[in-house]
C-alpha atoms as a PDB file:
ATOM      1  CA  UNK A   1       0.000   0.000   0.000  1.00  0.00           C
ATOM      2  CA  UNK A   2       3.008   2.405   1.035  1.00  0.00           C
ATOM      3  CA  UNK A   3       4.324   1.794  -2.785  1.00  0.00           C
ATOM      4  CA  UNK A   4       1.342   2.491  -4.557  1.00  0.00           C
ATOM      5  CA  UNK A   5      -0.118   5.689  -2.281  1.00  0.00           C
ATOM      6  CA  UNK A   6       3.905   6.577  -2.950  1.00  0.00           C
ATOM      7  CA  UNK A   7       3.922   6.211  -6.608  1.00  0.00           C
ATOM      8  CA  UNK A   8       0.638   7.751  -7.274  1.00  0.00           C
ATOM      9  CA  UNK A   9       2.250  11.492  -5.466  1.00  0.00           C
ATOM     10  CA  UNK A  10       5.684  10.706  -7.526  1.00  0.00           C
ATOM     11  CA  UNK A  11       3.219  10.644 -10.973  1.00  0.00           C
ATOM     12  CA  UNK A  12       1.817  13.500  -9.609  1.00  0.00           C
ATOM     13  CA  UNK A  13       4.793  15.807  -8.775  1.00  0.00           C
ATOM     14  CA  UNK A  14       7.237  14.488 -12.063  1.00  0.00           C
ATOM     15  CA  UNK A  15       4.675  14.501 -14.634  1.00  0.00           C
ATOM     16  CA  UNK A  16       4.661  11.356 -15.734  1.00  0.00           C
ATOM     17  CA  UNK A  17       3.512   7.576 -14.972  1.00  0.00           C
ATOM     18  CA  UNK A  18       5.231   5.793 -11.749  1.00  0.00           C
ATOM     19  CA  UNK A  19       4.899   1.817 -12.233  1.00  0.00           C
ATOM     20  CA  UNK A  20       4.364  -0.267  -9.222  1.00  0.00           C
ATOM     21  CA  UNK A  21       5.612  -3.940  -9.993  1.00  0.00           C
ATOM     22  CA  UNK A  22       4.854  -6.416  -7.284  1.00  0.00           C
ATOM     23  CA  UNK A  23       6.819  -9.439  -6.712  1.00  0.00           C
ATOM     24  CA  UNK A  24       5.795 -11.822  -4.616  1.00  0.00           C
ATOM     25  CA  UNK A  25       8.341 -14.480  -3.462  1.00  0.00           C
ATOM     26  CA  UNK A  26      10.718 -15.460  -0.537  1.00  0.00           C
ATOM     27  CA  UNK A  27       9.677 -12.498   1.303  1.00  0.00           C
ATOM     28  CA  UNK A  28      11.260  -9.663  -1.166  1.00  0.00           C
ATOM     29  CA  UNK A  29      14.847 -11.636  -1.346  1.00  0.00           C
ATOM     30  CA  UNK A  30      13.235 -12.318  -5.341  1.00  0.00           C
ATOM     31  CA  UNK A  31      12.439  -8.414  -5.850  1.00  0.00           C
ATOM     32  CA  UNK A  32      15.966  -7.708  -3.715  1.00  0.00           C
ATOM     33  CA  UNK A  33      18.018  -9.800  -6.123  1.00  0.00           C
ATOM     34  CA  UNK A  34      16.278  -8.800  -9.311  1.00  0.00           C
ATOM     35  CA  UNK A  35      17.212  -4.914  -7.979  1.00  0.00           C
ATOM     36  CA  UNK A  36      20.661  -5.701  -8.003  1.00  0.00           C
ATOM     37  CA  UNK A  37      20.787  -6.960 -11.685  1.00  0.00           C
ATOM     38  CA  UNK A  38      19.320  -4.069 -12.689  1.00  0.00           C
ATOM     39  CA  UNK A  39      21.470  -1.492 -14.502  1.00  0.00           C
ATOM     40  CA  UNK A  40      21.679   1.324 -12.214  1.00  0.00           C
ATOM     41  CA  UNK A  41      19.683   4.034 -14.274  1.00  0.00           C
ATOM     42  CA  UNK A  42      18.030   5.904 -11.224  1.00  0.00           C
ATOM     43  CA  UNK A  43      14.841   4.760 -12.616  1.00  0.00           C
ATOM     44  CA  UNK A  44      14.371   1.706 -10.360  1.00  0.00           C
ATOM     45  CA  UNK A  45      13.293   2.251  -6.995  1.00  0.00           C
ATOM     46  CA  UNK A  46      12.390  -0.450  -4.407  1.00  0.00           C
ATOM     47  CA  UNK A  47      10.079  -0.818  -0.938  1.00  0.00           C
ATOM     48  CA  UNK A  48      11.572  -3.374   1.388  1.00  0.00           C
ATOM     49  CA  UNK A  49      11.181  -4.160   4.845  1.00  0.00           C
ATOM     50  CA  UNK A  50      13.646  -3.484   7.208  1.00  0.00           C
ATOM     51  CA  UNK A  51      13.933  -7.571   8.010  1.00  0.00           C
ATOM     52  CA  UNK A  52      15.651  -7.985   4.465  1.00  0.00           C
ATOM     53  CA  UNK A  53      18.876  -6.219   6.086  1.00  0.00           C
ATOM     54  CA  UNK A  54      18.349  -7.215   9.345  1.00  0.00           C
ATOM     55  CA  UNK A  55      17.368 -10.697   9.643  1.00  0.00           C
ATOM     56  CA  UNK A  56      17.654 -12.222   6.387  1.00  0.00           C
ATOM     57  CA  UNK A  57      21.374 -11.852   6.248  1.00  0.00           C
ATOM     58  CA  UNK A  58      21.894 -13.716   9.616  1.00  0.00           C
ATOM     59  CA  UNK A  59      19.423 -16.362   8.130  1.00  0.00           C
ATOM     60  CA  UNK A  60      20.370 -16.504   4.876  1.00  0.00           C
ATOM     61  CA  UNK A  61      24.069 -16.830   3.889  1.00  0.00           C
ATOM     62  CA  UNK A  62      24.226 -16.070  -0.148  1.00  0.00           C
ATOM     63  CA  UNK A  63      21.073 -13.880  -0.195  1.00  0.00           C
ATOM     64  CA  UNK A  64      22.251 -12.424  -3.786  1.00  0.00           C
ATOM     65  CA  UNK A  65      22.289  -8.944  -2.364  1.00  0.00           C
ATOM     66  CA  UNK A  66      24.470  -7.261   0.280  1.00  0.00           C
ATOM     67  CA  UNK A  67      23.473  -3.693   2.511  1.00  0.00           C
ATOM     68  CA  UNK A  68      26.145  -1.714   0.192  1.00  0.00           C
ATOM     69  CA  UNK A  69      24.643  -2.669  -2.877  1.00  0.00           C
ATOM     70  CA  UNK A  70      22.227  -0.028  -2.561  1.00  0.00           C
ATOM     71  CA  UNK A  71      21.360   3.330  -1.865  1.00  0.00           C
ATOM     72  CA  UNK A  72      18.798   4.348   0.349  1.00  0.00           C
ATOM     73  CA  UNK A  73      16.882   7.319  -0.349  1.00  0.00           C
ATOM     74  CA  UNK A  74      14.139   7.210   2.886  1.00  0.00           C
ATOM     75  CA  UNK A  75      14.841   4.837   5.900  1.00  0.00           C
ATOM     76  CA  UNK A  76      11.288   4.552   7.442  1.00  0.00           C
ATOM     77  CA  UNK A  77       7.982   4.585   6.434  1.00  0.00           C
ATOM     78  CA  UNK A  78       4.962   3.613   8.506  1.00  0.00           C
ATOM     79  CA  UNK A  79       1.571   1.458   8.291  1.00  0.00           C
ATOM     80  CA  UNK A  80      -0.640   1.179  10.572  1.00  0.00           C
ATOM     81  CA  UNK A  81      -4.379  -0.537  10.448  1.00  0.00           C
END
């Protein structure tokens, strides 16, 4: 929900159509992976949950993705019911 309200003000404010892809597998290590692939353009932007820095790499020892591959434009966001 955070992703779509998010991309919907992003259309708004640059003027032109923000796509929300979903991918739904192994609790965002797919979508994590796939992010790192990606040429770095600036055009790619991705929500995760803190628990895919935190606890997946303590779980998990080839995850595909490390913390330094990326760079983090917001920290926190919040839901709540």
């Amino acid at each position: 929900m955070n992703a779509r309200a998010t991309a919907k003000l992003m259309s708004k404010y640059l003027n032109q159509p923000v796509v929300v892809e979903n991918k739904d597998d192994a609790g965002g290590i797919t979508a994590m992976t796939d992010l790192v692939r990606q040429k770095p353009d600036g055009y790619n932007l991705q929500f995760a949950g803190d628990g895919l820095f935190s606890i997946q790499p303590i779980l998990q020892k080839n995850l595909g993705y490390k913390q330094d591959n990326f760079d983090f434009l917001v920290g926190t966001t919040a839901a709540t019911p």
